[in-house]
C-alpha atoms as a PDB file:
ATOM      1  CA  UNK A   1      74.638 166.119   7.905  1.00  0.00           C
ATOM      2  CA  UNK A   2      75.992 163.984   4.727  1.00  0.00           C
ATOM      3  CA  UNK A   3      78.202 162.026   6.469  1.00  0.00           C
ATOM      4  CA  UNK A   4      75.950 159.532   7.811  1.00  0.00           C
ATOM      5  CA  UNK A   5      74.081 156.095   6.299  1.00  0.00           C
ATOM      6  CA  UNK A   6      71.080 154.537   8.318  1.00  0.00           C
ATOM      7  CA  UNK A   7      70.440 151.127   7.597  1.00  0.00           C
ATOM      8  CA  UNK A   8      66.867 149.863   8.192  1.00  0.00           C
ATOM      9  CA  UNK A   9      66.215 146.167   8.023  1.00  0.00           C
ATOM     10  CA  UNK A  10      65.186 142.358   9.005  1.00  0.00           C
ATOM     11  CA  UNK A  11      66.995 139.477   7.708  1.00  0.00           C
ATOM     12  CA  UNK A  12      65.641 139.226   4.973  1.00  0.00           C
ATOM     13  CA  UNK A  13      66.111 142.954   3.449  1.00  0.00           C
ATOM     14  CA  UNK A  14      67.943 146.238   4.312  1.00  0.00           C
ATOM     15  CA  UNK A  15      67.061 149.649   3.085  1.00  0.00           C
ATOM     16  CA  UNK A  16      69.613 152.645   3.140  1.00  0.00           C
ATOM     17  CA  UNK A  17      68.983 156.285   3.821  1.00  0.00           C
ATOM     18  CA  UNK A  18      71.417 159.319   3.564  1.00  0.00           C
ATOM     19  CA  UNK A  19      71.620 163.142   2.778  1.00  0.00           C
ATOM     20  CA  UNK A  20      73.623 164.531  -0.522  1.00  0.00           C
ATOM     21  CA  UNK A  21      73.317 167.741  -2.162  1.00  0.00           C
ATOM     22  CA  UNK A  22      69.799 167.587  -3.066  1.00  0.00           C
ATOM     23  CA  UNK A  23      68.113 165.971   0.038  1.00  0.00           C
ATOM     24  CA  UNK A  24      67.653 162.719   1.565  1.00  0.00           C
ATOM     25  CA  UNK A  25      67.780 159.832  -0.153  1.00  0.00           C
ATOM     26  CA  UNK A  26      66.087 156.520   0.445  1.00  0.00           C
ATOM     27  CA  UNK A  27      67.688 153.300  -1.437  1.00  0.00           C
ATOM     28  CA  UNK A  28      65.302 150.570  -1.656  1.00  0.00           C
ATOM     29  CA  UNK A  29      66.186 146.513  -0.491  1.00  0.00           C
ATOM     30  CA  UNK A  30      65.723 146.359  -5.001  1.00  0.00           C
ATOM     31  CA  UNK A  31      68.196 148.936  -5.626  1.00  0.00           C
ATOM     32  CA  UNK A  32      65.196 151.918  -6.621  1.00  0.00           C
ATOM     33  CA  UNK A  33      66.008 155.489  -5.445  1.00  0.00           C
ATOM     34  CA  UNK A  34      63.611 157.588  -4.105  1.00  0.00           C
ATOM     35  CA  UNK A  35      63.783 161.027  -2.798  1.00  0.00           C
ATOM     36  CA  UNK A  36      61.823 161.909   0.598  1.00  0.00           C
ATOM     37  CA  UNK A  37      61.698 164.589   2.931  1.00  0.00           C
ATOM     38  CA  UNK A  38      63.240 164.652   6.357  1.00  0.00           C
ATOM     39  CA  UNK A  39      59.848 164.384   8.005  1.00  0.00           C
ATOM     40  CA  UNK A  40      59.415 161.097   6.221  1.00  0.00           C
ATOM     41  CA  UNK A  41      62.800 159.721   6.524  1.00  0.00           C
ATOM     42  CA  UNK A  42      61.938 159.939  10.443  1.00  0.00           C
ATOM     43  CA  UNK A  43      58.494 158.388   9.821  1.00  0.00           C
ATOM     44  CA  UNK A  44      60.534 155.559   8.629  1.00  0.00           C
ATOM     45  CA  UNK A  45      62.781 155.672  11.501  1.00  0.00           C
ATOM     46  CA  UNK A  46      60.894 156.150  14.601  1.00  0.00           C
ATOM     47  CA  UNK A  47      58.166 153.282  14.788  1.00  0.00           C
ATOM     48  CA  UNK A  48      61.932 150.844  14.243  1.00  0.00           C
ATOM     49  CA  UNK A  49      63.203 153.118  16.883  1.00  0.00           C
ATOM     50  CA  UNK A  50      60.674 152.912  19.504  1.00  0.00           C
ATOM     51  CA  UNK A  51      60.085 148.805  19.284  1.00  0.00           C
ATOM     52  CA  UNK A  52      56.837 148.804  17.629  1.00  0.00           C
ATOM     53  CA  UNK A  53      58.011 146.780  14.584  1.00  0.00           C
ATOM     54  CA  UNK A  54      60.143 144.069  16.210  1.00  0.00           C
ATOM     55  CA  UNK A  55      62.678 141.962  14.201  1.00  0.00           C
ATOM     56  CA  UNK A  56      63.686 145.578  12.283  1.00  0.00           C
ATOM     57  CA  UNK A  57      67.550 146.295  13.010  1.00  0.00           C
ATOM     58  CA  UNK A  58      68.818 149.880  12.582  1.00  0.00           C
ATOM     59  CA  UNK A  59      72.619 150.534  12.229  1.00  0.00           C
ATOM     60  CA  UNK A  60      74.357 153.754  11.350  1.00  0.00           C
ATOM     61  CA  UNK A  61      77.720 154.191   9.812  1.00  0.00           C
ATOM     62  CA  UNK A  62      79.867 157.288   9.642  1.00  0.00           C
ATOM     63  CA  UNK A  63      81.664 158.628   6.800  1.00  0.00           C
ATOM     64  CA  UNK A  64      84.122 161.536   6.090  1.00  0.00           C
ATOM     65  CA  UNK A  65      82.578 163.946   3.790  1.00  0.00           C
END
């Protein structure tokens, strides 16, 4: 689904993942772009998910498509 953003981050940086034509996207806290696959995107995702890297915030937004 395209119509979501997940934001991954501390304080001090946040990095931004979402879906467009192509694939998933991952936008770096510096701005760099960097496709990955959905298996990675959730290897991102999970460990922030499950507690085992405290201080990391996760917050999803919703967009129309």
């Amino acid at each position: 689904n395209d119509s979501y953003i997940i934001f991954i981050g501390t304080k001090k940086f946040t990095e931004r993942y979402y879906r467009d034509k192509k694939g998933w996207l991952k936008v770096s806290a510096k701005g760099k772009k960097f496709r990955m696959t959905a298996e990675q995107v959730l290897n991102h995702l999970l460990p922030a998910l499950a507690g085992i890297k405290p201080g990391l915030t996760i917050k999803v937004e919703h967009h129309k498509s």
